[in-house]
N, C-alpha and C. Protein backbone atom coordinates (compact mmCIF):
# COMPACT_ATOMS: atom_id res chain seq x y z
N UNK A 1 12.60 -63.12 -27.71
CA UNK A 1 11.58 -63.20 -26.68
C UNK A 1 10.32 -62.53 -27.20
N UNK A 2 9.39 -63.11 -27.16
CA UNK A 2 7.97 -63.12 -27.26
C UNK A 2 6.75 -62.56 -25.98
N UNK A 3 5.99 -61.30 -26.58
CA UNK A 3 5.14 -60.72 -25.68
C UNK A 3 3.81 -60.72 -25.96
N UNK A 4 3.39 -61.88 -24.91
CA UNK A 4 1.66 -61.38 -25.47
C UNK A 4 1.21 -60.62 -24.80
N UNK A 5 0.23 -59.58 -25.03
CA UNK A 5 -0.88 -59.33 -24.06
C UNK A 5 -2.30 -58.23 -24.58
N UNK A 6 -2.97 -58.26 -23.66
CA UNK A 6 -4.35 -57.64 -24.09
C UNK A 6 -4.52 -56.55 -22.80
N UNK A 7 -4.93 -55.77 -23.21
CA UNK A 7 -5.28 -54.69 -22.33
C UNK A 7 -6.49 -53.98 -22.76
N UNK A 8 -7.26 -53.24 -21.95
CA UNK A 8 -8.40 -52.51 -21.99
C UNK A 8 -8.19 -50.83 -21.61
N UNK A 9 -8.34 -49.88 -22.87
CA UNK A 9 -8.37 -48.49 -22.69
C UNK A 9 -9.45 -48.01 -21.93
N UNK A 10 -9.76 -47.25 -20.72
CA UNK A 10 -10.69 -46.97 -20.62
C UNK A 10 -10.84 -45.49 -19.35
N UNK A 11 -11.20 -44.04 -20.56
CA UNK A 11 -10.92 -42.80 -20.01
C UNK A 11 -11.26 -42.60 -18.72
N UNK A 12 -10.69 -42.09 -17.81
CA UNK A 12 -11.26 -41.49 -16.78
C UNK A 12 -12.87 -40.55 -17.11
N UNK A 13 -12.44 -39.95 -18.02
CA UNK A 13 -13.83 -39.53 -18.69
C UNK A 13 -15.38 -40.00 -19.03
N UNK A 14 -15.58 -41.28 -18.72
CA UNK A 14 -16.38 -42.39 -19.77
C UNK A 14 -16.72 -42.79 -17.74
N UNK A 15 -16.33 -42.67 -16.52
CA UNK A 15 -16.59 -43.01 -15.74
C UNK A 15 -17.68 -42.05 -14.59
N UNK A 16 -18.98 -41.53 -14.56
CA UNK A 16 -19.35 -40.48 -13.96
C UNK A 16 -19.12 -40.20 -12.47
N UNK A 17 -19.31 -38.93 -12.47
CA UNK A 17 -18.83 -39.09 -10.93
C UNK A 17 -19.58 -39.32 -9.99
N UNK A 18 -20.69 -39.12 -9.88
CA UNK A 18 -21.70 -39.99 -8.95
C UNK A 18 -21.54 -41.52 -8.93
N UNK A 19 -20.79 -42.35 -9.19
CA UNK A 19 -20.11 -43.41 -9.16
C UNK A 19 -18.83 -43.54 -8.54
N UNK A 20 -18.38 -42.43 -8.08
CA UNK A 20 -17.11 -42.00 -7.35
C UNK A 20 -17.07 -41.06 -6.18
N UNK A 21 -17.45 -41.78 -5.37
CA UNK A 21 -17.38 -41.24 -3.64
C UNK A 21 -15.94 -41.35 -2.94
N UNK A 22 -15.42 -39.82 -2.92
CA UNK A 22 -14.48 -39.32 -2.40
C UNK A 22 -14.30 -38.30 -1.14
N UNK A 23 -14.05 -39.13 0.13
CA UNK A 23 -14.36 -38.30 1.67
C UNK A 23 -13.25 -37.09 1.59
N UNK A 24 -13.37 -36.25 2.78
CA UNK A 24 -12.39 -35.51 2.95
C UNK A 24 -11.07 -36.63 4.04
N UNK A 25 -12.03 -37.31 4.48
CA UNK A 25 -11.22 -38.06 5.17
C UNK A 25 -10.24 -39.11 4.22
N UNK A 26 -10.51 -39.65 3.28
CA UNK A 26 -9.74 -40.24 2.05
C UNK A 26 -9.09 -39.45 1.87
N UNK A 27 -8.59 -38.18 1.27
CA UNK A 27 -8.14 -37.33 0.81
C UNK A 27 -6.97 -37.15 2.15
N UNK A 28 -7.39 -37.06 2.99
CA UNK A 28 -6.37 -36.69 4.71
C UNK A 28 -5.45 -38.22 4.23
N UNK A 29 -6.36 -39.02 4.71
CA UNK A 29 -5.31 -40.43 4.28
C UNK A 29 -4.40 -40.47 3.34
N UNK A 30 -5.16 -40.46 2.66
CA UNK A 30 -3.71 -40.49 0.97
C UNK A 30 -2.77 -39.50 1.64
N UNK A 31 -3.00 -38.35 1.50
CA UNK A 31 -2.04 -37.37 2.26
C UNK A 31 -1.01 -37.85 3.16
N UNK A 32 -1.44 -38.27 4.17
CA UNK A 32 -0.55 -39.12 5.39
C UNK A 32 -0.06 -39.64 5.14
N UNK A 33 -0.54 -40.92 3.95
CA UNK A 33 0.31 -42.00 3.43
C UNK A 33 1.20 -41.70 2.22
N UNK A 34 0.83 -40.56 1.95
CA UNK A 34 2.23 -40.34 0.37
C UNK A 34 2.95 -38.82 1.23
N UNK A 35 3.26 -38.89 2.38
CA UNK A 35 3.74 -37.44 2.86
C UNK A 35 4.59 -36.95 1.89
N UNK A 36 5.81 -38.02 1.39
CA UNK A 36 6.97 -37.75 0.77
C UNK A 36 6.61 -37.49 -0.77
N UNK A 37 6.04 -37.11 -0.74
CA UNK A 37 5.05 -36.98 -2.10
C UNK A 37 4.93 -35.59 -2.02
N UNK A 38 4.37 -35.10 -1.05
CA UNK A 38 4.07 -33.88 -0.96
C UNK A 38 4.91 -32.74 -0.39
N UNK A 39 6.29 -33.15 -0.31
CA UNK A 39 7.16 -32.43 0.43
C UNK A 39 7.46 -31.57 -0.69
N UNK A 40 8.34 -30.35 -0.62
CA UNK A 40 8.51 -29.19 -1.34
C UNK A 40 9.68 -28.61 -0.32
N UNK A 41 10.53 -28.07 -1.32
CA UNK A 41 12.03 -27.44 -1.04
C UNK A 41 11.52 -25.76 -0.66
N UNK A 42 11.62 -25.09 -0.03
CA UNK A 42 11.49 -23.66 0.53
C UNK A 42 11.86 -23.09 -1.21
N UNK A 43 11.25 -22.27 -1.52
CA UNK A 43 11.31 -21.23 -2.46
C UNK A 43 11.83 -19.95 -2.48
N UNK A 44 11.40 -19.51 -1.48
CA UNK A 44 11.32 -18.29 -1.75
C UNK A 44 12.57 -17.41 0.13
N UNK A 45 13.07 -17.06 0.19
CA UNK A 45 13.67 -16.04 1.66
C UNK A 45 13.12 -14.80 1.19
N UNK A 46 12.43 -14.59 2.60
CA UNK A 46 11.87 -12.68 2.41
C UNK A 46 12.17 -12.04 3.32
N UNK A 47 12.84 -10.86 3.00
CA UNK A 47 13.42 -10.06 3.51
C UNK A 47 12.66 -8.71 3.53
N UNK A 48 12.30 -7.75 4.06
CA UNK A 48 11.51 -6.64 3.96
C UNK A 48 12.35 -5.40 5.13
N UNK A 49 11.85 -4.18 4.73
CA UNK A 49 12.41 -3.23 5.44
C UNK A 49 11.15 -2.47 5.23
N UNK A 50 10.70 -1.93 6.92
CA UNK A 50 9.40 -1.23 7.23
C UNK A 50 10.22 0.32 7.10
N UNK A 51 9.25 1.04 6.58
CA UNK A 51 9.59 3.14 6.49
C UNK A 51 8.55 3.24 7.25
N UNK A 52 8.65 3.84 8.61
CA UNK A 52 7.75 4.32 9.61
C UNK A 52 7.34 5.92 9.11
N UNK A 53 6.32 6.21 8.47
CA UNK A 53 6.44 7.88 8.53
C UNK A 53 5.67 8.56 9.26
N UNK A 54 6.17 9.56 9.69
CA UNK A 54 5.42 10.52 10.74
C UNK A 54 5.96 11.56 10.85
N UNK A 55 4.82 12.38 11.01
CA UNK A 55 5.17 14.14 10.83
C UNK A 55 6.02 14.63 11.67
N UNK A 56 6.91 15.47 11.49
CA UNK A 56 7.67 15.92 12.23
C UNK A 56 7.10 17.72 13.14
N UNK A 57 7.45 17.69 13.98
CA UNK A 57 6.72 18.53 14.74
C UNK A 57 6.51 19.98 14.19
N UNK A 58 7.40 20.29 13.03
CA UNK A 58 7.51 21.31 12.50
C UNK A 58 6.04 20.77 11.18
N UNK A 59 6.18 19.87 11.33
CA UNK A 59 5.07 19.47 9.84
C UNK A 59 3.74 19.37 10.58
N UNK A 60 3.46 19.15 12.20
CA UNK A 60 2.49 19.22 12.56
C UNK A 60 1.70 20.70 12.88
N UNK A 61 2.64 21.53 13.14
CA UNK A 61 2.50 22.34 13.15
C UNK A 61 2.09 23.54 12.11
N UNK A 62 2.39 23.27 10.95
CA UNK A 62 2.40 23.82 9.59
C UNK A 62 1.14 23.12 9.30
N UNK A 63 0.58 22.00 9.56
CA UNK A 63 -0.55 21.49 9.14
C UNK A 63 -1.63 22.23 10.09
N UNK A 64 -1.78 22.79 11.20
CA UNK A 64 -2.47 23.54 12.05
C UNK A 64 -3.07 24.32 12.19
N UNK A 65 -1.68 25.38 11.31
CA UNK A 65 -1.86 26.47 10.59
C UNK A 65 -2.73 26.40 9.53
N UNK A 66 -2.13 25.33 8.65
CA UNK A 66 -3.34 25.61 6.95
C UNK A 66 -4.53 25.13 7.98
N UNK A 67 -5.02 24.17 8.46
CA UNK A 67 -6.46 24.11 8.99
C UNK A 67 -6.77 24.94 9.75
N UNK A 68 -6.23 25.65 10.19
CA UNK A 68 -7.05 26.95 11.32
C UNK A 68 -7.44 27.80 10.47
N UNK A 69 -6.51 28.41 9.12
CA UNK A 69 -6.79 29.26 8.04
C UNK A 69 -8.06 28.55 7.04
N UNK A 70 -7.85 27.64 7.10
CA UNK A 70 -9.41 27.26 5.89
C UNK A 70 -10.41 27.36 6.78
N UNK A 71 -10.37 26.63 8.73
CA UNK A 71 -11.85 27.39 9.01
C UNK A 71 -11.97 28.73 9.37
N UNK A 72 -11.10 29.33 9.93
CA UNK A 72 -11.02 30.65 10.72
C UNK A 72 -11.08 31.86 9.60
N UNK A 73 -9.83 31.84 8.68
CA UNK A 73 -9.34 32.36 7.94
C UNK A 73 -10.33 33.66 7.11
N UNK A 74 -9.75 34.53 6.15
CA UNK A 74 -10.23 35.64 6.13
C UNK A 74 -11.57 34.59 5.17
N UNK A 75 -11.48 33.83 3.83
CA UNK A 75 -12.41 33.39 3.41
C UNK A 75 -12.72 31.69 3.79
N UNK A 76 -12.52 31.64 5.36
CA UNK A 76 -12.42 30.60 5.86
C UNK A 76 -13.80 29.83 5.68
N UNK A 77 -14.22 28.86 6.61
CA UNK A 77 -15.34 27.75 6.19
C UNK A 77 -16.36 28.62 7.33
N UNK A 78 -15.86 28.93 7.99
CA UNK A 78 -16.97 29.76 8.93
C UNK A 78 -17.63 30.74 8.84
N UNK A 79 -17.04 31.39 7.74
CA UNK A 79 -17.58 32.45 6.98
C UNK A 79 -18.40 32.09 5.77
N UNK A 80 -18.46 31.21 5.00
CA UNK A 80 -18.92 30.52 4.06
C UNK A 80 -20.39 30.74 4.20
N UNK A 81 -21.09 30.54 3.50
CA UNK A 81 -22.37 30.99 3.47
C UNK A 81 -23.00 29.99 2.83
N UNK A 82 -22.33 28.85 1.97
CA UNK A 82 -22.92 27.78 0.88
C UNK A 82 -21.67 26.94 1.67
N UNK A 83 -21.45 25.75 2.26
CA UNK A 83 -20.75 24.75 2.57
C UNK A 83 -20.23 23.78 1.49
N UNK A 84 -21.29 23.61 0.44
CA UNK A 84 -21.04 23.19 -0.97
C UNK A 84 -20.11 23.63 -2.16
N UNK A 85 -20.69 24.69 -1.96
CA UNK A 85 -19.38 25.80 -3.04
C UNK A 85 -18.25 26.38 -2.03
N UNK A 86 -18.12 26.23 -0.95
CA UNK A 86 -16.78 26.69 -0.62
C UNK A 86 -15.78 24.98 -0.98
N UNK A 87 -16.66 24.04 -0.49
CA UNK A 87 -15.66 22.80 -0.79
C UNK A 87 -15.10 22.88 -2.00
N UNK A 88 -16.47 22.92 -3.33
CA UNK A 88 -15.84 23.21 -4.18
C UNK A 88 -15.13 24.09 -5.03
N UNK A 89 -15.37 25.01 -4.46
CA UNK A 89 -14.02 26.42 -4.62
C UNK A 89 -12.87 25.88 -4.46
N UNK A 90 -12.76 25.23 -3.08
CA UNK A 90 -11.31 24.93 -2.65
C UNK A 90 -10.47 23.47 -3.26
N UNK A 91 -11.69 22.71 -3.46
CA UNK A 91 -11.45 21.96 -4.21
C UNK A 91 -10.89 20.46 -3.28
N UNK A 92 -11.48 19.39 -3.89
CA UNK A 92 -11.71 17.87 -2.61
C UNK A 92 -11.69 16.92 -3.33
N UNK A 93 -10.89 15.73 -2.85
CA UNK A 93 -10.61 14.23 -3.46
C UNK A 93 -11.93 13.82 -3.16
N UNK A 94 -12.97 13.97 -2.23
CA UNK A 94 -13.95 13.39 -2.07
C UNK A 94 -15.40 13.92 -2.16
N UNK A 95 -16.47 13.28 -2.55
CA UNK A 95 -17.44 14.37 -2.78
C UNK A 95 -18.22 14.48 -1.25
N UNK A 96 -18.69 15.38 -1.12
CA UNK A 96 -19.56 16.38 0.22
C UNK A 96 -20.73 15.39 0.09
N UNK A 97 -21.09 14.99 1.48
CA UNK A 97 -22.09 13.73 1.73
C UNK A 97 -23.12 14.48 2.58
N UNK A 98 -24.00 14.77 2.62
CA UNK A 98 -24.64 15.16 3.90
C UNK A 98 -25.03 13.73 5.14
């Protein structure tokens, strides 16, 4: 058995796209019409476990203390005389903003 034929190569590349008007609404269509196309098997099951933390009344309390002592305290913030150099005496994750 015997095959003729002729065919024409011709890139998607070699075609510009201002010659190719594509809606969002085309795009919805195709969609609709190839659904089974676009179906997908579940991947992934997630499972998670939340850690609620919160101070315990003994930890709120102990926290009360150190802040009453840094303002009150014998070289507390109220006594301070420079607001700048006591921060940084004591020392801060963040820098002093006025």
């Amino acid at each position: 058995t015997k095959v003729s034929a002729d065919f024409v190569y011709l890139p998607f590349s070699t075609i510009p796209n201002t010659d190719v008007k594509v809606t969002k609404d085309d795009v919805a269509a195709y969609i609709k019409n190839h659904e089974n196309e676009f179906q997908t098997e579940a991947a992934r099951n997630l499972k998670f476990v939340k850690f609620s933390f919160q101070a315990s009344t003994e930890d709120e309390e102990e926290i009360k203390l150190e802040l009453a002592s840094l303002v009150d305290g014998e070289e507390g913030f109220k006594k301070a005389e420079d607001a700048y150099l006591f921060v940084d005496e004591i020392g801060t994750d963040l820098p002093v903003v006025d």
